[in-house]
C-alpha atoms as a PDB file:
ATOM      1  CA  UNK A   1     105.358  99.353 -67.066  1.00  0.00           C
ATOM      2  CA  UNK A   2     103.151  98.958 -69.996  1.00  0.00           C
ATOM      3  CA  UNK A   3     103.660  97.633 -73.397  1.00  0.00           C
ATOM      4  CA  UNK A   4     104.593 100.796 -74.814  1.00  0.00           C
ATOM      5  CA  UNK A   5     107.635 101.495 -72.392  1.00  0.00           C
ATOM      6  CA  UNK A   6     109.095  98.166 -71.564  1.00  0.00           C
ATOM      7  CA  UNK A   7     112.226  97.476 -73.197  1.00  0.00           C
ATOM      8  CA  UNK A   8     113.180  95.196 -75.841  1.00  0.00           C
ATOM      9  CA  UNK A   9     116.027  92.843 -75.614  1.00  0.00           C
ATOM     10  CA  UNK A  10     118.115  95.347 -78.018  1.00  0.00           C
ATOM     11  CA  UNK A  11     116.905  98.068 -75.639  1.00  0.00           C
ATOM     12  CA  UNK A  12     119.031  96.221 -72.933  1.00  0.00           C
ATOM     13  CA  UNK A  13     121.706  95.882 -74.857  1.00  0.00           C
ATOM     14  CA  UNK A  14     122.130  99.501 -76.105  1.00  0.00           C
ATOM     15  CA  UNK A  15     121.832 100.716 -72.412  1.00  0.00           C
ATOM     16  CA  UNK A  16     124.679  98.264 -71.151  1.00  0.00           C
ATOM     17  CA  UNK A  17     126.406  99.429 -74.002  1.00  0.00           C
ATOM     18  CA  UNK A  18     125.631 103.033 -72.886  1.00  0.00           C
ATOM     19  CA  UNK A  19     125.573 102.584 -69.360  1.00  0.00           C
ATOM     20  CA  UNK A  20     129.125 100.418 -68.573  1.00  0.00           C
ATOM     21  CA  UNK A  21     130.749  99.334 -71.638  1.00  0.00           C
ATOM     22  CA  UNK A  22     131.246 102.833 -73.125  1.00  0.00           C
ATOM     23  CA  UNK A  23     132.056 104.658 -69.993  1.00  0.00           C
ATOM     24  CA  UNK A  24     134.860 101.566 -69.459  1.00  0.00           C
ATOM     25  CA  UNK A  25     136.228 102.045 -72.285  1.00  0.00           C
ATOM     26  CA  UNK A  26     136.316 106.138 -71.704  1.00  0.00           C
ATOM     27  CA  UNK A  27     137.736 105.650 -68.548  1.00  0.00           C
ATOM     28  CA  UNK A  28     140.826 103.554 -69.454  1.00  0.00           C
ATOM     29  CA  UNK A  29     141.157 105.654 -72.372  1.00  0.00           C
ATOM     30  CA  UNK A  30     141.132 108.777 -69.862  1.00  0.00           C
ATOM     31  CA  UNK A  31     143.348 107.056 -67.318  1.00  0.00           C
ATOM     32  CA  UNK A  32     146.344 106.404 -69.832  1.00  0.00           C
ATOM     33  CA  UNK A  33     149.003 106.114 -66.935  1.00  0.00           C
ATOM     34  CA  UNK A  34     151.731 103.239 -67.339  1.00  0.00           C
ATOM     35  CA  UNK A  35     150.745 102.175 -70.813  1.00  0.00           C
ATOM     36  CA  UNK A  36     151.162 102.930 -74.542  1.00  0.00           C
ATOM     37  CA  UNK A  37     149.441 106.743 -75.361  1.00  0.00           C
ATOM     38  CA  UNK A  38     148.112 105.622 -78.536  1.00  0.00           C
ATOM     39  CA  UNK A  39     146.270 102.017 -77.244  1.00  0.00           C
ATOM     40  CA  UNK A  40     144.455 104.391 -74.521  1.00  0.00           C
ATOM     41  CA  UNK A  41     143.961 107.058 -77.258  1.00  0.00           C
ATOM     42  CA  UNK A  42     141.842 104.225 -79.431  1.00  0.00           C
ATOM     43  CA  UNK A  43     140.185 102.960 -76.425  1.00  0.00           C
ATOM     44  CA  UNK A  44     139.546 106.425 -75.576  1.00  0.00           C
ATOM     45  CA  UNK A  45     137.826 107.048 -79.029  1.00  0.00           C
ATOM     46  CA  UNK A  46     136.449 103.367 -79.290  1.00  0.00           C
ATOM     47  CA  UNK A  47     134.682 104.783 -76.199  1.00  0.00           C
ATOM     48  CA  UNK A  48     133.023 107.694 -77.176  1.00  0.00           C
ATOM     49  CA  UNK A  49     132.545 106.142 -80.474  1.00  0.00           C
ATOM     50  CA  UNK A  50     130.327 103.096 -78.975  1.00  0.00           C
ATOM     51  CA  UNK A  51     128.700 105.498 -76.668  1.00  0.00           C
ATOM     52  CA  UNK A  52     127.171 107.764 -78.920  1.00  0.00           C
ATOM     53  CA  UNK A  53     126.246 104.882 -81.807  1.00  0.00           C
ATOM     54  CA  UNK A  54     123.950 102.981 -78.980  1.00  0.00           C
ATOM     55  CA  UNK A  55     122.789 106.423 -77.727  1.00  0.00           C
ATOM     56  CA  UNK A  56     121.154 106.499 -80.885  1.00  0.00           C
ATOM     57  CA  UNK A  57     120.191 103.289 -81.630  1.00  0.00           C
ATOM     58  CA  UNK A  58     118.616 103.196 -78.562  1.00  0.00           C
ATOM     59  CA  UNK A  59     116.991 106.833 -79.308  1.00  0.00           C
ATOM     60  CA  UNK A  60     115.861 105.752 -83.008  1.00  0.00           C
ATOM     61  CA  UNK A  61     114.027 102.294 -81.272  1.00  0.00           C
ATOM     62  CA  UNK A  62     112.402 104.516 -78.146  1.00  0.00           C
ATOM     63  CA  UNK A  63     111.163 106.656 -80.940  1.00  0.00           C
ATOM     64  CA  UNK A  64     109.930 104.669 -83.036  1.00  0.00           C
ATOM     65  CA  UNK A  65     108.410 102.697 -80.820  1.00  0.00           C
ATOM     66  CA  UNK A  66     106.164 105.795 -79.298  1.00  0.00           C
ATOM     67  CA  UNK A  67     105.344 106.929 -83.160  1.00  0.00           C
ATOM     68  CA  UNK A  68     103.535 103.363 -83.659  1.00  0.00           C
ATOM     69  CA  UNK A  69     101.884 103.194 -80.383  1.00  0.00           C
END
């Protein structure tokens, strides 16, 4: 990897965010068996929610990293 495409330490963050805390929080959400509907309904949206806000974070830093390099 070169300078241009390793990843900074927010980079890493974002794509744990994107890559297992997000889909966690989806899943439990999604699997609302044997608990309160609207605690796996927020945790369902809290989910998708953190999902798509590193998504972008993470798309905004790639991209602005390849405009200055």
């Amino acid at each position: 990897m070169n300078a241009a495409t390793q990843l900074s330490y927010r980079e890493y963050i974002y794509l744990i965010h994107i890559v297992f805390v997000a889909p966690l929080l989806i899943y439990v959400g999604y699997m609302k068996n044997k608990t309160n509907i609207t605690l796996f309904n927020v945790m369902l949206v809290l989910g998708v929610v953190v999902f798509l806000y590193h998504l972008h974070k993470l798309y905004k830093s790639l991209s602005y990293k390849q405009r200055t390099n």
